[in-house]
N, C-alpha and C. Protein backbone atom coordinates (compact mmCIF):
# COMPACT_ATOMS: atom_id res chain seq x y z
N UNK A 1 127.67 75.01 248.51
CA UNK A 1 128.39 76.23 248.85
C UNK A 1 128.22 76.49 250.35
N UNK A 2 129.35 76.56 250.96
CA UNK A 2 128.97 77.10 252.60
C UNK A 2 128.82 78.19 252.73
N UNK A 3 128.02 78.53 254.16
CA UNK A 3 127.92 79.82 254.13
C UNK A 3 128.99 81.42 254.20
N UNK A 4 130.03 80.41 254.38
CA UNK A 4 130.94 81.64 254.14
C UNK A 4 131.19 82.20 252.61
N UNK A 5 131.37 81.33 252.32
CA UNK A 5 131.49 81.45 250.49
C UNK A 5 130.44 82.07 250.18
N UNK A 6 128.97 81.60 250.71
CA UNK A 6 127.91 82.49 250.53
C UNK A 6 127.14 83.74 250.62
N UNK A 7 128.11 84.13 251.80
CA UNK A 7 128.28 85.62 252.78
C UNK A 7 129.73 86.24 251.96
N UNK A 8 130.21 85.44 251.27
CA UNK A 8 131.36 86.66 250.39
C UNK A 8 131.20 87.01 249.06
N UNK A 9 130.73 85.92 248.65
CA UNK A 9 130.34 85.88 247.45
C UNK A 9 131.19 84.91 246.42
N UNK A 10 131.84 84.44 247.10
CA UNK A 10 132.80 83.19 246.80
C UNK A 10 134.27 82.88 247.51
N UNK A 11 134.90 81.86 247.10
CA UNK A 11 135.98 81.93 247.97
C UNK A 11 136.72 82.86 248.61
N UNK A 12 137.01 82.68 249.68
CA UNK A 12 137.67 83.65 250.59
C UNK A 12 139.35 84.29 250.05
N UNK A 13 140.17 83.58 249.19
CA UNK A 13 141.13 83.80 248.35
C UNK A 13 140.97 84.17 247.19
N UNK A 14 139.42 84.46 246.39
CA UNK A 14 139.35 84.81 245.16
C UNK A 14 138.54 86.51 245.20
N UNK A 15 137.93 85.81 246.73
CA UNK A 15 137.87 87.29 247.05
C UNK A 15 138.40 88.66 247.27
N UNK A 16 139.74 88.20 248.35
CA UNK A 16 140.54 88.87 248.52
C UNK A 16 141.33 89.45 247.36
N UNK A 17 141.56 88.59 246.57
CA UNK A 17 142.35 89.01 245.29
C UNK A 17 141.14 89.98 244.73
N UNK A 18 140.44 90.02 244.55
CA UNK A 18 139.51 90.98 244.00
C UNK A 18 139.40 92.28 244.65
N UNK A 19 139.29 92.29 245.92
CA UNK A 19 139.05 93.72 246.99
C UNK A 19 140.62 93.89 246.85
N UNK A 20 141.67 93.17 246.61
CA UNK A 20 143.36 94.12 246.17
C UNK A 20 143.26 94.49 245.24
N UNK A 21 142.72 93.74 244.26
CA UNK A 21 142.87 94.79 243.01
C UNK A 21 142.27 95.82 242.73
N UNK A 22 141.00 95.69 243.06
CA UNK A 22 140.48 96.81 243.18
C UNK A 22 140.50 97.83 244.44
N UNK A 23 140.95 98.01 245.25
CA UNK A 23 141.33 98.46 245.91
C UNK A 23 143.00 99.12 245.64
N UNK A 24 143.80 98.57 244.68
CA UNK A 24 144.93 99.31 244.33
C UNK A 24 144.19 100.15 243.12
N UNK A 25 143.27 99.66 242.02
CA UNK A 25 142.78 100.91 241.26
C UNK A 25 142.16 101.91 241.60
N UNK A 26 141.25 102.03 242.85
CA UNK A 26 140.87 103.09 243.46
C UNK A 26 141.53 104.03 244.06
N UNK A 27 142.85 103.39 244.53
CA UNK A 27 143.83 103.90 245.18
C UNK A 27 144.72 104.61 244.29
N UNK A 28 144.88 104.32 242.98
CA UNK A 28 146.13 104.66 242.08
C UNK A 28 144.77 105.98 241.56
N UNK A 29 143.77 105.97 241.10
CA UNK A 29 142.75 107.24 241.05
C UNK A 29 142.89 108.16 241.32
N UNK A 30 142.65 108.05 243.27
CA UNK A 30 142.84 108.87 243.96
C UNK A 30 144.08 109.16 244.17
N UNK A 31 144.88 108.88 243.88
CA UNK A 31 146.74 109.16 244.12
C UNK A 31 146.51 110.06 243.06
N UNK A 32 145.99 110.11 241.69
CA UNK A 32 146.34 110.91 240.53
C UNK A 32 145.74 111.75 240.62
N UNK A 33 144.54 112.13 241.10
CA UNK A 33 143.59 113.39 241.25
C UNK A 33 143.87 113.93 242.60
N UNK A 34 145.00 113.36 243.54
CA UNK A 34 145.29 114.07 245.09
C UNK A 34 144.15 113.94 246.03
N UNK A 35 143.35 113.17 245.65
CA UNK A 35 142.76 112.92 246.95
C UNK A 35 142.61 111.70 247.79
N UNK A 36 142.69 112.21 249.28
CA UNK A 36 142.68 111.32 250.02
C UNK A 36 141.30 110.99 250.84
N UNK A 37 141.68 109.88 251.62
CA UNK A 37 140.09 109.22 252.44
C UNK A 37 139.74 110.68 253.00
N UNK A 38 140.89 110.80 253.95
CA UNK A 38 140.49 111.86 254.90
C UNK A 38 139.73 113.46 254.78
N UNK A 39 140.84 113.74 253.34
CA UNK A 39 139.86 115.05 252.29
C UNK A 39 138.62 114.87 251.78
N UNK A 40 138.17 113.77 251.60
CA UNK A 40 136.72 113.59 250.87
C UNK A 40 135.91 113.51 252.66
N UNK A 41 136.16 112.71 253.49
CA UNK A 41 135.41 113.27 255.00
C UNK A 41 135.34 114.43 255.01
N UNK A 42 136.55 115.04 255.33
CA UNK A 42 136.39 116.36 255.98
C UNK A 42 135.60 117.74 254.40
N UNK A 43 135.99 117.14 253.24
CA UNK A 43 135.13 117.94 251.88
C UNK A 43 133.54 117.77 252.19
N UNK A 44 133.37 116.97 252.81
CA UNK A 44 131.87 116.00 253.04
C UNK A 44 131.12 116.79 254.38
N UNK A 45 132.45 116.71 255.32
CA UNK A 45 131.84 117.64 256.50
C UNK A 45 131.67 119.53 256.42
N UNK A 46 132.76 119.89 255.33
CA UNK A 46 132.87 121.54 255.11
C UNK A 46 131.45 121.10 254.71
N UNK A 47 131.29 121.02 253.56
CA UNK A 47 129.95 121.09 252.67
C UNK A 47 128.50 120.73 253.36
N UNK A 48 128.80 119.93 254.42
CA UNK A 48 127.61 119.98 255.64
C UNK A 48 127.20 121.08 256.37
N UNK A 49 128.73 121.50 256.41
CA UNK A 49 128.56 122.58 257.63
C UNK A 49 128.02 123.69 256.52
N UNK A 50 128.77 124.06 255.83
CA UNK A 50 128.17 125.40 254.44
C UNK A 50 126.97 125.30 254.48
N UNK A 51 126.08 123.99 254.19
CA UNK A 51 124.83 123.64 254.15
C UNK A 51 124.06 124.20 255.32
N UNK A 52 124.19 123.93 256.05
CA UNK A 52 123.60 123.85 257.67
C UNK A 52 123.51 125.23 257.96
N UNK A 53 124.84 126.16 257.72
CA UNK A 53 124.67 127.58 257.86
C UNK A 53 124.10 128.21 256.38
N UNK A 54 123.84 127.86 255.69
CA UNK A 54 123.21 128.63 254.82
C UNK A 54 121.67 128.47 255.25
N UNK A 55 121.41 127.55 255.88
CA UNK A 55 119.79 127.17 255.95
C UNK A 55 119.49 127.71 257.37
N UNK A 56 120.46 127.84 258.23
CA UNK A 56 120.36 128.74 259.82
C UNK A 56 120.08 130.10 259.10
N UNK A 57 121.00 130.47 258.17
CA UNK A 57 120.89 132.10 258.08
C UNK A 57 119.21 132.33 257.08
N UNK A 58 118.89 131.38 255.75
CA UNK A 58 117.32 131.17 255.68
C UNK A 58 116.48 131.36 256.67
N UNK A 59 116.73 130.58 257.66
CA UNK A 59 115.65 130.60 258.68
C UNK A 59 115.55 131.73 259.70
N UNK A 60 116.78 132.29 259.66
CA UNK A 60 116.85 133.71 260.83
C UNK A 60 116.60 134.75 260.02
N UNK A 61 116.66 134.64 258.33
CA UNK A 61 116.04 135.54 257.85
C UNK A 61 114.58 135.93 257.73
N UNK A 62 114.26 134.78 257.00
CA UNK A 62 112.67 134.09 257.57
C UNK A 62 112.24 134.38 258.36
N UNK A 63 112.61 134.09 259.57
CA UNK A 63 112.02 134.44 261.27
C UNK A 63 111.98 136.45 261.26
N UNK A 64 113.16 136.65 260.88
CA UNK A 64 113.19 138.25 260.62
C UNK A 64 111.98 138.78 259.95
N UNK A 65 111.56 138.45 258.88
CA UNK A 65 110.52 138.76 258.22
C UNK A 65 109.38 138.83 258.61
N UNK A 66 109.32 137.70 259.45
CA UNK A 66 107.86 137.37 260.00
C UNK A 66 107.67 138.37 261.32
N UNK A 67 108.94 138.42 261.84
CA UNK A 67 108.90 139.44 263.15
C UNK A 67 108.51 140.91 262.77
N UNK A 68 109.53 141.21 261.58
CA UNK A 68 108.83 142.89 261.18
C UNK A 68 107.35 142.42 260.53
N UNK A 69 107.24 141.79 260.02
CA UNK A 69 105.57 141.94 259.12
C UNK A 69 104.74 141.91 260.78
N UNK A 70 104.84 140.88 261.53
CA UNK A 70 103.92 141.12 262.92
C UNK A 70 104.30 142.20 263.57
N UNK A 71 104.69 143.18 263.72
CA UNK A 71 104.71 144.32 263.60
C UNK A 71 104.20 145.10 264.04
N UNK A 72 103.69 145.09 262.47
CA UNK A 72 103.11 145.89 261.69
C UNK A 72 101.50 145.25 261.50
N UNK A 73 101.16 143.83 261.95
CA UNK A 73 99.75 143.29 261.19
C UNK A 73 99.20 143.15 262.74
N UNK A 74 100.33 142.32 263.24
CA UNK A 74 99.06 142.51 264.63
C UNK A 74 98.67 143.44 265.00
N UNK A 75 99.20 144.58 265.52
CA UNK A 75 98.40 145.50 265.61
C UNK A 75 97.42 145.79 264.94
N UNK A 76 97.47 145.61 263.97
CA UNK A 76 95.92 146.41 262.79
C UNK A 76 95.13 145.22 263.04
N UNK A 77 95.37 144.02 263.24
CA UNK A 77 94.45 143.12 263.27
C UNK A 77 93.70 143.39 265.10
N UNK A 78 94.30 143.38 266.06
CA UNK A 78 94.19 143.74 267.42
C UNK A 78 93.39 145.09 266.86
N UNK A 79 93.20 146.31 266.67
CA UNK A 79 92.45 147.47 266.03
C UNK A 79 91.35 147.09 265.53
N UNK A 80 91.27 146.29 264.44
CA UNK A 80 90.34 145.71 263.78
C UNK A 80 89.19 144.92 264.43
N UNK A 81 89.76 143.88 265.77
CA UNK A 81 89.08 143.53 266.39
C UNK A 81 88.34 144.09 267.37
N UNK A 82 88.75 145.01 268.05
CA UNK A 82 88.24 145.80 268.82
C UNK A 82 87.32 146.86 268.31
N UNK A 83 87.29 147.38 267.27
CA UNK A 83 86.71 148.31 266.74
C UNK A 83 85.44 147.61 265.86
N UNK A 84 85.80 146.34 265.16
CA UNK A 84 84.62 145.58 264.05
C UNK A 84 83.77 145.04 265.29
N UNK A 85 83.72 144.98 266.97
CA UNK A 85 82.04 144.63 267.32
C UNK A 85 81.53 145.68 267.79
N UNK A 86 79.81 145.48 267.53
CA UNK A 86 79.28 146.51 267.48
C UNK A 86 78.55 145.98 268.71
């Protein structure tokens, strides 16, 4: 077997016939359910981006939290220190 045959996985004409056919059933799929290459990218990139801002607004909430609780703690802890040596 040469290495091309070996790097395709067999003949270069039995191949091809295989990536058309299957490549027209994937295609006739997506023709029936309306979707295209370009909608599943850009479905792929919304859903990144949704992602990405849901976890920015987590983290600025987060960060919010921590900003009011320090506050409110450092100080008593700053109090605490100053006042607990004797």
């Amino acid at each position: 077997m040469s290495n091309m045959n070996r790097f395709l996985g067999g003949s270069p004409g039995s191949v091809l016939a295989r990536l058309t056919f299957l490549s027209l059933l994937v295609g006739a799929f997506m023709a029936f359910l309306g979707i295209t290459p370009f909608g599943l990218v850009e479905g792929l990139y919304n859903w990144l981006r949704s992602l990405l801002n849901l976890s920015m607004d987590t983290v600025i909430e987060v960060g919010r939290w921590v900003l009011y609780g320090a506050i409110i703690v450092v100080p008593l802890w700053l109090v605490a220190r100053l006042f607990g040596r004797r």
